[in-house]
Structures are given as C-alpha cells and as structure tokens.
N, C-alpha and C. Protein backbone atom coordinates (compact mmCIF):
# COMPACT_ATOMS: atom_id res chain seq x y z
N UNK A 1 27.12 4.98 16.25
CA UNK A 1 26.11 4.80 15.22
C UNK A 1 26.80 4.97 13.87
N UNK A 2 26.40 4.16 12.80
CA UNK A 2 26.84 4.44 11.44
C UNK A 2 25.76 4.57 10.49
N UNK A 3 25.92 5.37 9.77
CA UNK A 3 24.91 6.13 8.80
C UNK A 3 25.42 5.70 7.02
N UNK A 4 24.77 4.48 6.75
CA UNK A 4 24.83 4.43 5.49
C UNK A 4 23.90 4.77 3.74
N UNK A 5 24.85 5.90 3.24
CA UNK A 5 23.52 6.11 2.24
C UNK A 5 23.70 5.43 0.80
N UNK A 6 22.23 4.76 0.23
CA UNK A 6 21.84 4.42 -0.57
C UNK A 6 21.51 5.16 -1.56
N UNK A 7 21.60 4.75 -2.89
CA UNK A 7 21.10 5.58 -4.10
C UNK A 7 20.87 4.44 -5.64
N UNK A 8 19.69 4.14 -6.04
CA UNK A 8 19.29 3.86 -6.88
C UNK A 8 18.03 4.28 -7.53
N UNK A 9 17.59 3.67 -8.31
CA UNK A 9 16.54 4.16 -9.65
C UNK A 9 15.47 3.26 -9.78
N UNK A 10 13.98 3.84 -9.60
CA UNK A 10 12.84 3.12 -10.34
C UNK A 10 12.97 3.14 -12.17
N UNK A 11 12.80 1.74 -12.77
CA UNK A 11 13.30 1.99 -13.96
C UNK A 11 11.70 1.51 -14.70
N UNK A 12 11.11 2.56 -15.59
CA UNK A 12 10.45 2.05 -16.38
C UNK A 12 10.64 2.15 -17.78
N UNK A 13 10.37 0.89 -18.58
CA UNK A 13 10.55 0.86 -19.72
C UNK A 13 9.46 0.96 -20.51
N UNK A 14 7.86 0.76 -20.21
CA UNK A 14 6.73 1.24 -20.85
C UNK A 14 5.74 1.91 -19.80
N UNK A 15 4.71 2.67 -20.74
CA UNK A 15 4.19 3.80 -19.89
C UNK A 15 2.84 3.36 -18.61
N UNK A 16 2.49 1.80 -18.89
CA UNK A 16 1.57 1.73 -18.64
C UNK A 16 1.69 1.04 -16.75
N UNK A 17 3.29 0.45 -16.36
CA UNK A 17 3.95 0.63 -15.28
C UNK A 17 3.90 1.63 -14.40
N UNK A 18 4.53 2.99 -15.08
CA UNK A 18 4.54 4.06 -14.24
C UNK A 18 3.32 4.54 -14.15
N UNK A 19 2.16 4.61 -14.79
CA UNK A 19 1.04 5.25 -14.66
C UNK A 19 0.26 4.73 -13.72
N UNK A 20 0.58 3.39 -13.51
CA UNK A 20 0.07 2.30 -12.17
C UNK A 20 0.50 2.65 -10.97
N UNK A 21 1.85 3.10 -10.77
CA UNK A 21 2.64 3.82 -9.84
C UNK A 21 1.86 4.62 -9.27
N UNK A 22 2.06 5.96 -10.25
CA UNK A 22 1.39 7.25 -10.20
C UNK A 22 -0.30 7.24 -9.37
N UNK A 23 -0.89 6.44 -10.34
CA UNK A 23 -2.28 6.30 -9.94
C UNK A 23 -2.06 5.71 -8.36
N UNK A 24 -1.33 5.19 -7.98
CA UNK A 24 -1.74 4.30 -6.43
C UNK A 24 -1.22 5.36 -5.90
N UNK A 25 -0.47 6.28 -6.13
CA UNK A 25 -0.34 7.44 -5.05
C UNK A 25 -1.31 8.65 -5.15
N UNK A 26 -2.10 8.35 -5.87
CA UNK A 26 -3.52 9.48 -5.72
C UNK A 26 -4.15 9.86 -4.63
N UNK A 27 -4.12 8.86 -3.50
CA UNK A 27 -4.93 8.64 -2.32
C UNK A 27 -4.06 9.94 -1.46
N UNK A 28 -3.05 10.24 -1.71
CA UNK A 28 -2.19 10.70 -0.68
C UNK A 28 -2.39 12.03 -1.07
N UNK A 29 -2.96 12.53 -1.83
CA UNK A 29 -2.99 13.85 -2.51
C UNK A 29 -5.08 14.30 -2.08
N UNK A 30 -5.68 12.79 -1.56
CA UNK A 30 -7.30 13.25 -1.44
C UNK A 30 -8.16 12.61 -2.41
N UNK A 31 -7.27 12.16 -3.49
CA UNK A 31 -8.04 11.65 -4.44
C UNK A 31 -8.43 9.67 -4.23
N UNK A 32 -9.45 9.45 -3.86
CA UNK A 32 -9.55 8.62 -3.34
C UNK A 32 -10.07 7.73 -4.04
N UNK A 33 -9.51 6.57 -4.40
CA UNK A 33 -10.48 5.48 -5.23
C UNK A 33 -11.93 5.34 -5.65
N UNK A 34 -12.20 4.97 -6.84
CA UNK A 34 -13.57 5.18 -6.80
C UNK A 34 -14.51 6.34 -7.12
N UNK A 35 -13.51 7.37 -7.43
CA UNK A 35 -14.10 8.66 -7.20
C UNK A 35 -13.75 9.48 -8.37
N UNK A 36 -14.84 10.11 -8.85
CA UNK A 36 -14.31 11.10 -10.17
C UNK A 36 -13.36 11.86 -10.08
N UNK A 37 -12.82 12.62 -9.47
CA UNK A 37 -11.32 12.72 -9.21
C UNK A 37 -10.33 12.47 -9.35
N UNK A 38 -10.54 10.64 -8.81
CA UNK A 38 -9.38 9.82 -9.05
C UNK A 38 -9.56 8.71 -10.24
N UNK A 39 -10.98 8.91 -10.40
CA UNK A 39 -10.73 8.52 -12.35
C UNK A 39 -9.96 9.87 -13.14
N UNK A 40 -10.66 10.99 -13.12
CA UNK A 40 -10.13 11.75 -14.14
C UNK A 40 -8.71 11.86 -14.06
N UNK A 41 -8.17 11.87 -13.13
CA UNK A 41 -6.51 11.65 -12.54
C UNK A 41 -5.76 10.55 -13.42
N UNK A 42 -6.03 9.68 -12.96
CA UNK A 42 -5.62 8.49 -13.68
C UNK A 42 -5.76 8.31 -15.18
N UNK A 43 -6.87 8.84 -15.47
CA UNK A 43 -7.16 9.05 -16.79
C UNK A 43 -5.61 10.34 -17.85
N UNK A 44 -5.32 11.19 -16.94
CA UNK A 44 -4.56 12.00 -17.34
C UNK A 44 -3.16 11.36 -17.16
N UNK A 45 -2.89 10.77 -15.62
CA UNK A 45 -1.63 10.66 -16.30
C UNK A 45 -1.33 9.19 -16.76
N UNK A 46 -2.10 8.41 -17.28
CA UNK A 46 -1.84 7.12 -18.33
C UNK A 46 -1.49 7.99 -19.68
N UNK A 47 -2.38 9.06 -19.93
CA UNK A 47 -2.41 10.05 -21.08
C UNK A 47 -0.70 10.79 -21.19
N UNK A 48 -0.61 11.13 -19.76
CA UNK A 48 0.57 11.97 -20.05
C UNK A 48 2.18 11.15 -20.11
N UNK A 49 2.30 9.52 -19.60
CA UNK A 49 3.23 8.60 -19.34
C UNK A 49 3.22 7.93 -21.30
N UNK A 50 1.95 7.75 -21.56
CA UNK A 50 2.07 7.42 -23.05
C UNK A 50 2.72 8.59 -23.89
N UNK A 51 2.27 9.79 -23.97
CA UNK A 51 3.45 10.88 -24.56
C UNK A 51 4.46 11.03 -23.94
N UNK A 52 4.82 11.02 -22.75
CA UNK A 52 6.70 10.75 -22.59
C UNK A 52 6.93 9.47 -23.54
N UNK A 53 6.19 8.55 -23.15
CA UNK A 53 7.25 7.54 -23.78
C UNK A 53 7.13 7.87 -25.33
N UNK A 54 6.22 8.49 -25.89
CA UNK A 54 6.09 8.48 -27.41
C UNK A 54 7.21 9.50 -27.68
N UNK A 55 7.21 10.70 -27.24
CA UNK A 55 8.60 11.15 -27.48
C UNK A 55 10.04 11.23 -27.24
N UNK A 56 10.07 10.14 -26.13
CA UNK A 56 11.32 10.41 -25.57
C UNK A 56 12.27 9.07 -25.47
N UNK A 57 13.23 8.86 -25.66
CA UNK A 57 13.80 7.35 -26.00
C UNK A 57 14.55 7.22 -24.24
N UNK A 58 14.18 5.87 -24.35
CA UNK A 58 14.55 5.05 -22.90
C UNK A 58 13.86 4.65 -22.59
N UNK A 59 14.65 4.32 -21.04
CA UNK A 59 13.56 4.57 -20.04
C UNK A 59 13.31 5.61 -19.15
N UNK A 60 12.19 5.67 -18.11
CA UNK A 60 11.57 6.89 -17.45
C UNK A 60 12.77 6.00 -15.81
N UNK A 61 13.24 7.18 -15.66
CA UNK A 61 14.21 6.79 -14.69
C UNK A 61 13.89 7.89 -12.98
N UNK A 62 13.65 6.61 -11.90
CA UNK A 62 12.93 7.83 -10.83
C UNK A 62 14.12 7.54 -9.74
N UNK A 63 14.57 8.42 -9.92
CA UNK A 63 15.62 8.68 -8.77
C UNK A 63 15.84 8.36 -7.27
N UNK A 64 16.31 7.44 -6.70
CA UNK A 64 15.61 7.53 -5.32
C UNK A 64 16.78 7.42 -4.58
N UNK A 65 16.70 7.88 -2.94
CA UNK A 65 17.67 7.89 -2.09
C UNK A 65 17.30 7.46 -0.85
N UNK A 66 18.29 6.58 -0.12
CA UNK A 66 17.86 6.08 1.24
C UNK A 66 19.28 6.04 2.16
N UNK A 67 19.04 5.97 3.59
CA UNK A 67 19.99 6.36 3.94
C UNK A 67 19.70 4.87 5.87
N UNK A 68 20.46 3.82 5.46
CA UNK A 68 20.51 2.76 6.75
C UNK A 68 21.37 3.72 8.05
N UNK A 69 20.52 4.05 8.86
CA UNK A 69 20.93 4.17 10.45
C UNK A 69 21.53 2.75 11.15
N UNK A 70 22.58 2.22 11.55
CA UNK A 70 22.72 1.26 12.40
C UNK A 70 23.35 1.95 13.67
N UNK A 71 23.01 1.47 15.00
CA UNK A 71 23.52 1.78 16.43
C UNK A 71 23.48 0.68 17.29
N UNK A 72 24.40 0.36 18.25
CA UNK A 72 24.43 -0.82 19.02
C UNK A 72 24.25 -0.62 20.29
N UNK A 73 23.82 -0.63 21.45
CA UNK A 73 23.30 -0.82 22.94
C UNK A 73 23.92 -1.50 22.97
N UNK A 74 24.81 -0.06 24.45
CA UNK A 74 26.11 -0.65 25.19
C UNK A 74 26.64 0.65 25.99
C-alpha cells in the first residue's frame, strides 16, 4: 500500500464567498435551514467575514489536508 499526502488552501478573496461556505455548514452543528437559528447564524457570520476582510489585507486562507491511500490485490 502507498500513502500519499496532500496539502493545499481554500482561498478567499471577498467576504461574501466564505460566509456562503460557513453558512452551508450550519446544518452539521443542528442549525437547520429555514430556521431562526440558522438565520441568526448566518446573519453573524456574513457580519463577522465582512470585518475580517475590512481589517485585514489578503486573502482568508483555509488550510486543508488530505492524504490518497492506494493498495493493489494480489
């Protein structure tokens, strides 16, 4: 078997990308579409992705790591 690892970056350059992100992973936390919860959620972090980007120069850079298993039968 060979084990290859990966490493690159979600890159955003305005806030209104990552907050789209953010918001579609609400569900996984309970907060479920449709639902005051997951408005007020969304509502906060569009709020909180517009002040990163207002103070901070770049982009919002998300780290990510993966790692390909290959094995052959024999």
């Amino acid at each position: 078997m060979t084990e290859t690892p990966y490493s690159g970056h979600l890159v955003f350059r305005h806030p209104s990308p990552l907050a789209a992100l953010a918001e579609s992973l609400l569900g996984f936390y309970g907060l479920l579409r449709g639902t005051e919860g997951h408005r007020r959620a969304a509502a906060l972090l569009r709020t909180e992705a517009r002040t990163w980007f207002e103070a901070n120069e770049g982009p919002w850079r998300d780290v990510k790591g993966w790692t390909v298993f290959a094995a052959t039968a024999g």
